[in-house]
N, C-alpha and C. Protein backbone atom coordinates (compact mmCIF):
# COMPACT_ATOMS: atom_id res chain seq x y z
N UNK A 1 -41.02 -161.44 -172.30
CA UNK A 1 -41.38 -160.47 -173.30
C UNK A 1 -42.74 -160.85 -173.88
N UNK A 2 -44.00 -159.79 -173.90
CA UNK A 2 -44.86 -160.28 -174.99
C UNK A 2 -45.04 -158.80 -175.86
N UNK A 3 -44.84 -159.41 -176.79
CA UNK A 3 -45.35 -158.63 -178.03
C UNK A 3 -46.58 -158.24 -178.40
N UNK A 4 -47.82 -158.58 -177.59
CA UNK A 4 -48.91 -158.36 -177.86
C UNK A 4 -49.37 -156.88 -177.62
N UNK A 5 -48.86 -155.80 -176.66
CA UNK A 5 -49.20 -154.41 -176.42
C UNK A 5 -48.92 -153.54 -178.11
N UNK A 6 -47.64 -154.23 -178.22
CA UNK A 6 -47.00 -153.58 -179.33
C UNK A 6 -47.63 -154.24 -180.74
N UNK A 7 -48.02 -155.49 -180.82
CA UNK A 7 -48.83 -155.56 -182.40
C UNK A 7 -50.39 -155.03 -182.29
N UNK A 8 -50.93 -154.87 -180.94
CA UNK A 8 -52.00 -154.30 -181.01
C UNK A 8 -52.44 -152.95 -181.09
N UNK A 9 -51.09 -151.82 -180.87
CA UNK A 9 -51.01 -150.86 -181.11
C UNK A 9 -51.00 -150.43 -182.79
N UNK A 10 -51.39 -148.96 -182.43
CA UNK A 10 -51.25 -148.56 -184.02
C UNK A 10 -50.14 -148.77 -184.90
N UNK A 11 -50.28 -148.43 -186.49
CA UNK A 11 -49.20 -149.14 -186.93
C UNK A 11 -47.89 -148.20 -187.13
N UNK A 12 -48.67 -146.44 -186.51
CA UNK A 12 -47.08 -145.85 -186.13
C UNK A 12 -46.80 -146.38 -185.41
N UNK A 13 -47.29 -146.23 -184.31
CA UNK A 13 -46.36 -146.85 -183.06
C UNK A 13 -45.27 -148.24 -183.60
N UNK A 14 -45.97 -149.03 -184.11
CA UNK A 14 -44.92 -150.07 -184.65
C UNK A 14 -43.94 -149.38 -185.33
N UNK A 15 -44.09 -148.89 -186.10
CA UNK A 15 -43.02 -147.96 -187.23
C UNK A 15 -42.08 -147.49 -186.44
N UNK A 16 -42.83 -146.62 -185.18
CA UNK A 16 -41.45 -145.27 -184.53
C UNK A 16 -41.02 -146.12 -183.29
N UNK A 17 -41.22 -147.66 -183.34
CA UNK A 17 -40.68 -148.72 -182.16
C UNK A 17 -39.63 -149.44 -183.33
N UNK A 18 -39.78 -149.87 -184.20
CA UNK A 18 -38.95 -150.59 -185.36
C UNK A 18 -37.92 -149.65 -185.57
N UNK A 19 -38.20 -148.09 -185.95
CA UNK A 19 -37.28 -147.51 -186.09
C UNK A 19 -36.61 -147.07 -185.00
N UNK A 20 -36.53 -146.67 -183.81
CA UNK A 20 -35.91 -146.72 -182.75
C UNK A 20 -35.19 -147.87 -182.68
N UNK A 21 -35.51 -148.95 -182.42
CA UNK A 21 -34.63 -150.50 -182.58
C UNK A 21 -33.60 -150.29 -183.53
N UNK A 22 -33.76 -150.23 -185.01
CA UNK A 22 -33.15 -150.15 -185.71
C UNK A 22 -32.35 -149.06 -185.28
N UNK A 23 -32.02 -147.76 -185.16
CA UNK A 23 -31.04 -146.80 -185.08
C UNK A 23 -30.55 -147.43 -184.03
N UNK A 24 -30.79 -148.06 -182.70
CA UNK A 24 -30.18 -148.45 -181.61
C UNK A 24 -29.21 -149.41 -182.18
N UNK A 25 -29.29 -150.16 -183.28
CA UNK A 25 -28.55 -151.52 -183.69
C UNK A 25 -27.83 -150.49 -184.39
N UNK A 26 -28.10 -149.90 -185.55
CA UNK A 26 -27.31 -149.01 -186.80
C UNK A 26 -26.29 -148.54 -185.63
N UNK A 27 -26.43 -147.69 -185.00
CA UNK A 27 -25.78 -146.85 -183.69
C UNK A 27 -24.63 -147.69 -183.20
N UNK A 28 -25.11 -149.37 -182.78
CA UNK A 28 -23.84 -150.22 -181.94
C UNK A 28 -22.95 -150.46 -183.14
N UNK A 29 -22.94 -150.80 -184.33
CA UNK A 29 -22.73 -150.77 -185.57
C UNK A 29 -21.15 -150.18 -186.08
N UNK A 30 -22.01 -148.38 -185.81
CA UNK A 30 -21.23 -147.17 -185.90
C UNK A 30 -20.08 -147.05 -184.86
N UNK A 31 -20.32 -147.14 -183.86
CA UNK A 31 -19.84 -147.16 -182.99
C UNK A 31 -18.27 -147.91 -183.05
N UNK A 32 -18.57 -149.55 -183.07
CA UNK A 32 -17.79 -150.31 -183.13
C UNK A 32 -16.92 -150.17 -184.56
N UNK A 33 -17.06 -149.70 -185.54
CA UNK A 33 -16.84 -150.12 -187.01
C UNK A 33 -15.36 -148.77 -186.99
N UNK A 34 -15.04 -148.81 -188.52
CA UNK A 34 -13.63 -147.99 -188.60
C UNK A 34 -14.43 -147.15 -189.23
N UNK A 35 -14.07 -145.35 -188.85
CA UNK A 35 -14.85 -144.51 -189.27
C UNK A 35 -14.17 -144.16 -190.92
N UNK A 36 -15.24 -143.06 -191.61
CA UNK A 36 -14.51 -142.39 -192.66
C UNK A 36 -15.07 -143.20 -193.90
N UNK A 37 -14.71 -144.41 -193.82
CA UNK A 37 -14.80 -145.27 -194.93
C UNK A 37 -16.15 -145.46 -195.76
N UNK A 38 -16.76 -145.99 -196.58
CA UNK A 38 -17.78 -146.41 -196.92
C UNK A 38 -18.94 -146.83 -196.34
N UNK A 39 -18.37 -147.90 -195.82
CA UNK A 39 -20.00 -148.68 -195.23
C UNK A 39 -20.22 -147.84 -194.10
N UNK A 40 -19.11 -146.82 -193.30
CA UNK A 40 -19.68 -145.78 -192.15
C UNK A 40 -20.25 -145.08 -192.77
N UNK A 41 -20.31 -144.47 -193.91
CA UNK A 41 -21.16 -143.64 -194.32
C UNK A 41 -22.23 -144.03 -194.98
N UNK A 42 -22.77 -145.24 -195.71
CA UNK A 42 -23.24 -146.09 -195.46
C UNK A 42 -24.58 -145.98 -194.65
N UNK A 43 -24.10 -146.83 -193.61
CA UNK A 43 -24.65 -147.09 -192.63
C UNK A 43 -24.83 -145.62 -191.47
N UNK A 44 -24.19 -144.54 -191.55
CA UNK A 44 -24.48 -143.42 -191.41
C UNK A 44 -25.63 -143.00 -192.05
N UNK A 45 -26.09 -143.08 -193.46
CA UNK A 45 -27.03 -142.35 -194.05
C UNK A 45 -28.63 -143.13 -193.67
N UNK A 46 -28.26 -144.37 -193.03
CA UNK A 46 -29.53 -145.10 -192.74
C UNK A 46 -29.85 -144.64 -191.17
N UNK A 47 -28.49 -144.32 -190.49
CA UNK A 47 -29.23 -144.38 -189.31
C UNK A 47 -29.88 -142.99 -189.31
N UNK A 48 -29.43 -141.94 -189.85
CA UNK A 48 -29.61 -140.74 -190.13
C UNK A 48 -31.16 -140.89 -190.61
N UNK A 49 -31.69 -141.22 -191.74
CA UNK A 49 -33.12 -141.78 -191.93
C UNK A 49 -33.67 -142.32 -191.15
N UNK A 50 -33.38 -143.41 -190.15
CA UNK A 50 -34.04 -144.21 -189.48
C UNK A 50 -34.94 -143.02 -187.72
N UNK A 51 -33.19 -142.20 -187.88
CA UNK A 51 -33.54 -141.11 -186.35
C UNK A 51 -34.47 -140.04 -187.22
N UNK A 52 -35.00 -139.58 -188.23
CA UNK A 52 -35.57 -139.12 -188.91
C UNK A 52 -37.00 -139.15 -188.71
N UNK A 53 -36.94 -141.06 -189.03
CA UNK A 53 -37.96 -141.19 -188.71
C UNK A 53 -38.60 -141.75 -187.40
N UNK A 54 -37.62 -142.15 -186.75
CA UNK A 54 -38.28 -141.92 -185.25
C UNK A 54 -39.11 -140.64 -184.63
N UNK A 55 -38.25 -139.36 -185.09
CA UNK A 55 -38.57 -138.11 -184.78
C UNK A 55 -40.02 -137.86 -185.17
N UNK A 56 -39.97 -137.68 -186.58
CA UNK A 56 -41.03 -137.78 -187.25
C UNK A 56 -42.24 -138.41 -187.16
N UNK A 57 -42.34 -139.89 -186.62
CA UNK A 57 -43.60 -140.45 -186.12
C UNK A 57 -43.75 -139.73 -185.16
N UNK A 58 -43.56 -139.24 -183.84
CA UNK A 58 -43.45 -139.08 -182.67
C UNK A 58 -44.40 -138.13 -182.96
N UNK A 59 -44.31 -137.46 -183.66
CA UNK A 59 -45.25 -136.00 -183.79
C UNK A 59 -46.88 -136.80 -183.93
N UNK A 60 -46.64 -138.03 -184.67
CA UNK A 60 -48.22 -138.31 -184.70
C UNK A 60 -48.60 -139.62 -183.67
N UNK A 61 -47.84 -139.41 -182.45
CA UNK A 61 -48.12 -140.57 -181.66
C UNK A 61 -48.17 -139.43 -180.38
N UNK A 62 -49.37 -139.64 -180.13
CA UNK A 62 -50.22 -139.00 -178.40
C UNK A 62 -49.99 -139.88 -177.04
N UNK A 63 -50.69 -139.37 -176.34
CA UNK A 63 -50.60 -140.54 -175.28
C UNK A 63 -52.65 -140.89 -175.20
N UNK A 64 -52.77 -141.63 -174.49
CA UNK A 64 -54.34 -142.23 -174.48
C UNK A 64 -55.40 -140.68 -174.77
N UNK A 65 -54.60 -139.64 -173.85
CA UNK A 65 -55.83 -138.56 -173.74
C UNK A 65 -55.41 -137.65 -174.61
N UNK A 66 -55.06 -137.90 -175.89
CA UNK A 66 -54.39 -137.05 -176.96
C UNK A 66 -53.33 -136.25 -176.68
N UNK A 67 -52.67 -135.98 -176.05
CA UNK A 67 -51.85 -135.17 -175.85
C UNK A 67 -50.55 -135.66 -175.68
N UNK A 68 -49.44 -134.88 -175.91
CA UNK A 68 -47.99 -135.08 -176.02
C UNK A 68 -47.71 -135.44 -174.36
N UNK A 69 -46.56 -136.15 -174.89
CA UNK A 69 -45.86 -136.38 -173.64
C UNK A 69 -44.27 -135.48 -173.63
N UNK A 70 -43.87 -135.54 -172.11
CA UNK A 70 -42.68 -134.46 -171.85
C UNK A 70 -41.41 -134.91 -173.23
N UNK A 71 -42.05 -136.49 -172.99
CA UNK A 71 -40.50 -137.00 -174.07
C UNK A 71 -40.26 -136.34 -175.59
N UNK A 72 -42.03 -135.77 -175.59
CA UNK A 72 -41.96 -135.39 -177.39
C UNK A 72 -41.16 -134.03 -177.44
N UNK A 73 -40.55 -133.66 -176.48
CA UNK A 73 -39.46 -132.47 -176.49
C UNK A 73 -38.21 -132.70 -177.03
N UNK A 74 -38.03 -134.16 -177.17
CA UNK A 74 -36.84 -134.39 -178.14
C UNK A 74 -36.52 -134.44 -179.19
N UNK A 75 -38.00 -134.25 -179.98
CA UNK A 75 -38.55 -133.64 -181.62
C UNK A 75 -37.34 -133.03 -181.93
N UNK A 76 -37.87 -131.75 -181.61
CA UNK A 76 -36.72 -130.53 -182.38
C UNK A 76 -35.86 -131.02 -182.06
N UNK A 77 -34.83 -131.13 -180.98
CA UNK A 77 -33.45 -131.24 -180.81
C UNK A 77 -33.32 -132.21 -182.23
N UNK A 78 -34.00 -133.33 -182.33
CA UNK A 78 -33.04 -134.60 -183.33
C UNK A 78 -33.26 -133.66 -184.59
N UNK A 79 -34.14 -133.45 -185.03
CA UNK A 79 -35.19 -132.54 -186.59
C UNK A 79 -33.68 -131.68 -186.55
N UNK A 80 -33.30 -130.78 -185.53
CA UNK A 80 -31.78 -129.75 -186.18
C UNK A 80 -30.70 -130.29 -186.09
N UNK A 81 -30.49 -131.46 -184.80
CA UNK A 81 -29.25 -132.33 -184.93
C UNK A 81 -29.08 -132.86 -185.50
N UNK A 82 -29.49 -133.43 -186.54
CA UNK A 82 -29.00 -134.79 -186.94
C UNK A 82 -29.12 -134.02 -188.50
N UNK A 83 -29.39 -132.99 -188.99
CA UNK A 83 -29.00 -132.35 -190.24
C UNK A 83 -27.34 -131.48 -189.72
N UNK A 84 -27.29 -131.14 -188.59
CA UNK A 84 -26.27 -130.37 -188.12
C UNK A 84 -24.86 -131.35 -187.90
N UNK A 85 -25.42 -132.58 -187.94
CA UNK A 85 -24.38 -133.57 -187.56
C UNK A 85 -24.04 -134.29 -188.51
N UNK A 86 -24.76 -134.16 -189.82
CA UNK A 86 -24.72 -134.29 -191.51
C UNK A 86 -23.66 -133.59 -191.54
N UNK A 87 -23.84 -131.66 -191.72
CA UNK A 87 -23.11 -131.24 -192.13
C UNK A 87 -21.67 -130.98 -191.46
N UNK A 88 -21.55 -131.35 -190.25
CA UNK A 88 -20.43 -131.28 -189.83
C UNK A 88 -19.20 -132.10 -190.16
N UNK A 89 -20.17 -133.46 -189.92
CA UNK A 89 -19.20 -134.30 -191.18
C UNK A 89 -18.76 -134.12 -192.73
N UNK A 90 -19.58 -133.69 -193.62
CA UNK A 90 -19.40 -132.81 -194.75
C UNK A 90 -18.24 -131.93 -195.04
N UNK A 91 -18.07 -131.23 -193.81
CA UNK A 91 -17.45 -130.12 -193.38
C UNK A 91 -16.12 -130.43 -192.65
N UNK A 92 -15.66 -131.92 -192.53
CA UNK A 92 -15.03 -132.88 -191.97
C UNK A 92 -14.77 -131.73 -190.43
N UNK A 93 -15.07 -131.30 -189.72
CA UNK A 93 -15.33 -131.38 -188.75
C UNK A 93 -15.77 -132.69 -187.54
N UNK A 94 -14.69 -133.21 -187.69
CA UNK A 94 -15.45 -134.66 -187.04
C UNK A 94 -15.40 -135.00 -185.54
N UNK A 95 -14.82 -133.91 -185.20
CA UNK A 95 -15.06 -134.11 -183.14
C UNK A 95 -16.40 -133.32 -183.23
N UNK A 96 -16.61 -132.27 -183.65
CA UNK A 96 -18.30 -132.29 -183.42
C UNK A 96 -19.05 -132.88 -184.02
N UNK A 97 -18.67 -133.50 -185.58
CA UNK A 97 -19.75 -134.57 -185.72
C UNK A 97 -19.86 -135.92 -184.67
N UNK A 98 -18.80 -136.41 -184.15
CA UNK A 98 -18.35 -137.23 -183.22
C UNK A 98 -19.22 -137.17 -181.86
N UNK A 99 -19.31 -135.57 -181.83
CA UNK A 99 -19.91 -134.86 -180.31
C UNK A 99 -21.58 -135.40 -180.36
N UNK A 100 -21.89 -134.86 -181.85
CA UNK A 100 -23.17 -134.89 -181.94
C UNK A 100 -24.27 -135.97 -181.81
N UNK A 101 -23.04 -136.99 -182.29
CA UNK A 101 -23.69 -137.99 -183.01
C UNK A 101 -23.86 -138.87 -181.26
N UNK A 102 -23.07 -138.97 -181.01
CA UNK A 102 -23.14 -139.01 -179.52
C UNK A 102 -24.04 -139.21 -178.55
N UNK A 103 -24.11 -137.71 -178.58
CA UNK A 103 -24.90 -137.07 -177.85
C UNK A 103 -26.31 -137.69 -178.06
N UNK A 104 -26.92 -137.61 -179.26
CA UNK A 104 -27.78 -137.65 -180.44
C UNK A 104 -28.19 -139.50 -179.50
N UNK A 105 -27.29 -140.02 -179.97
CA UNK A 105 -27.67 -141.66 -179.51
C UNK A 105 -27.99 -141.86 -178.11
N UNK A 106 -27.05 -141.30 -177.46
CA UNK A 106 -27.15 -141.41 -175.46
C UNK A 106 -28.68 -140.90 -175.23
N UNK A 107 -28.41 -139.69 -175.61
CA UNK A 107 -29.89 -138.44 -175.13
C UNK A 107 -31.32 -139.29 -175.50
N UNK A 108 -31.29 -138.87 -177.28
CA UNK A 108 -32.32 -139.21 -178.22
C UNK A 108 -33.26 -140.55 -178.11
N UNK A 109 -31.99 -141.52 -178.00
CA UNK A 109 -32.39 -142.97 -178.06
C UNK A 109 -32.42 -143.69 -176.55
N UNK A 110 -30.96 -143.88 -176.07
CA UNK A 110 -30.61 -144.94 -174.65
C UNK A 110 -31.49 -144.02 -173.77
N UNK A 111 -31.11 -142.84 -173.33
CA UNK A 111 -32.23 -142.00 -172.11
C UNK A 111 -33.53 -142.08 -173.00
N UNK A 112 -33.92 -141.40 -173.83
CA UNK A 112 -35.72 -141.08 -173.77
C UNK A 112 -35.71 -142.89 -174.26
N UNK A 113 -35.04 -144.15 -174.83
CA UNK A 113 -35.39 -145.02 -174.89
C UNK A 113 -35.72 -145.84 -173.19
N UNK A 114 -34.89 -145.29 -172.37
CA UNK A 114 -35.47 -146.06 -170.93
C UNK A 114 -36.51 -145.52 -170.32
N UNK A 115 -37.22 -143.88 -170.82
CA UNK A 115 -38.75 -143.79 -170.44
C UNK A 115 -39.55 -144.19 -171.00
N UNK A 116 -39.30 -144.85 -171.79
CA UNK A 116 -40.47 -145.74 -172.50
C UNK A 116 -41.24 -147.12 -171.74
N UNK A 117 -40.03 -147.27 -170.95
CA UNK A 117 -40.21 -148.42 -169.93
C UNK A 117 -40.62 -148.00 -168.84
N UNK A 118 -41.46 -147.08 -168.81
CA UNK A 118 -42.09 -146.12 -167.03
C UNK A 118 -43.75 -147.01 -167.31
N UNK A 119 -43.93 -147.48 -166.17
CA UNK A 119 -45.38 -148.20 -166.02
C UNK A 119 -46.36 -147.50 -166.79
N UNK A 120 -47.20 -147.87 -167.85
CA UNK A 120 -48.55 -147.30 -168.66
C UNK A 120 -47.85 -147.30 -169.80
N UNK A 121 -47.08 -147.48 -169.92
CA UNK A 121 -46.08 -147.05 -171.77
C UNK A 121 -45.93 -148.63 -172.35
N UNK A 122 -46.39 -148.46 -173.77
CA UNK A 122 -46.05 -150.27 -174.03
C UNK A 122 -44.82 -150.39 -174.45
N UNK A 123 -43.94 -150.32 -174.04
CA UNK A 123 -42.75 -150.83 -173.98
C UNK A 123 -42.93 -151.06 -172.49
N UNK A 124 -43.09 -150.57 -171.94
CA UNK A 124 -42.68 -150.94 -170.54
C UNK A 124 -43.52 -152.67 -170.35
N UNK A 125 -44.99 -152.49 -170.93
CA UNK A 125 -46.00 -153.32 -170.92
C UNK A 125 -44.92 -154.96 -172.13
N UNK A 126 -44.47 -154.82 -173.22
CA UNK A 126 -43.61 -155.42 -173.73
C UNK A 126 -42.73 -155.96 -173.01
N UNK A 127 -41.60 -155.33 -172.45
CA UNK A 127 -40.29 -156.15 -172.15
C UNK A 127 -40.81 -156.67 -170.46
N UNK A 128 -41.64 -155.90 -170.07
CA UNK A 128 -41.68 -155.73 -168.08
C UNK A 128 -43.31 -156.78 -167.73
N UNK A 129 -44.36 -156.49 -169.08
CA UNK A 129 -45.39 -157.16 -168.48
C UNK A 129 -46.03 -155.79 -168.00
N UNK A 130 -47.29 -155.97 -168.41
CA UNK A 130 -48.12 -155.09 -167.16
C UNK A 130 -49.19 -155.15 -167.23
């Protein structure tokens, strides 16, 4: 591992890499823990902020020649899911908050988190070297 792609990058990029990490940990967390209770909700309301702000940097992170990449298509989806997956729980609806939240982690994070690791991307340059 070197860390040097990633402290030499801008300091979103650090931000919407910290916060990705973080929801990935908040996420194993959730996962494992007894739902309903406190610290799930809790720790629900952070990861909820944290995928927030993953989303949210993303809008101000380009690739070298300014322009978006295919991955920044996962913007919107999280920006309506993850208020939709608020209120479903609210709404104790909890197999679709269950569905969402899910979904939300696999899609959002574990998949668009393993294109990050495609050769030219510093993550890939981080964990792989390049």
């Amino acid at each position: 591992m070197n860390l040097a792609p990633l402290t030499a990058a801008p300091v979103l990029v650090q931000l919407h890499v910290a916060a990705a990490l973080g929801a990935l940990l908040v996420g194993i967390l959730q996962f494992a823990g007894r739902k309903g209770r406190t610290p799930h909700r809790v720790l629900g309301w952070a990861w909820v902020g944290l995928m927030l702000a993953v989303a949210l940097s993303a809008l101000g992170i380009t690739g070298k020649d300014g322009r978006y990449s295919w991955i920044h298509l996962i913007v919107p989806f999280v920006l309506v899911l993850v208020p939709l997956a608020v209120l479903m729980a609210r709404r104790h609806r909890v197999g679709r908050h269950r569905n969402l939240m899910l979904g939300l982690y696999l899609g959002a994070l574990v998949l668009t988190g393993l294109f990050t690791l495609m050769p030219g991307r510093i993550m890939h340059d981080v964990l792989l070297g390049g």
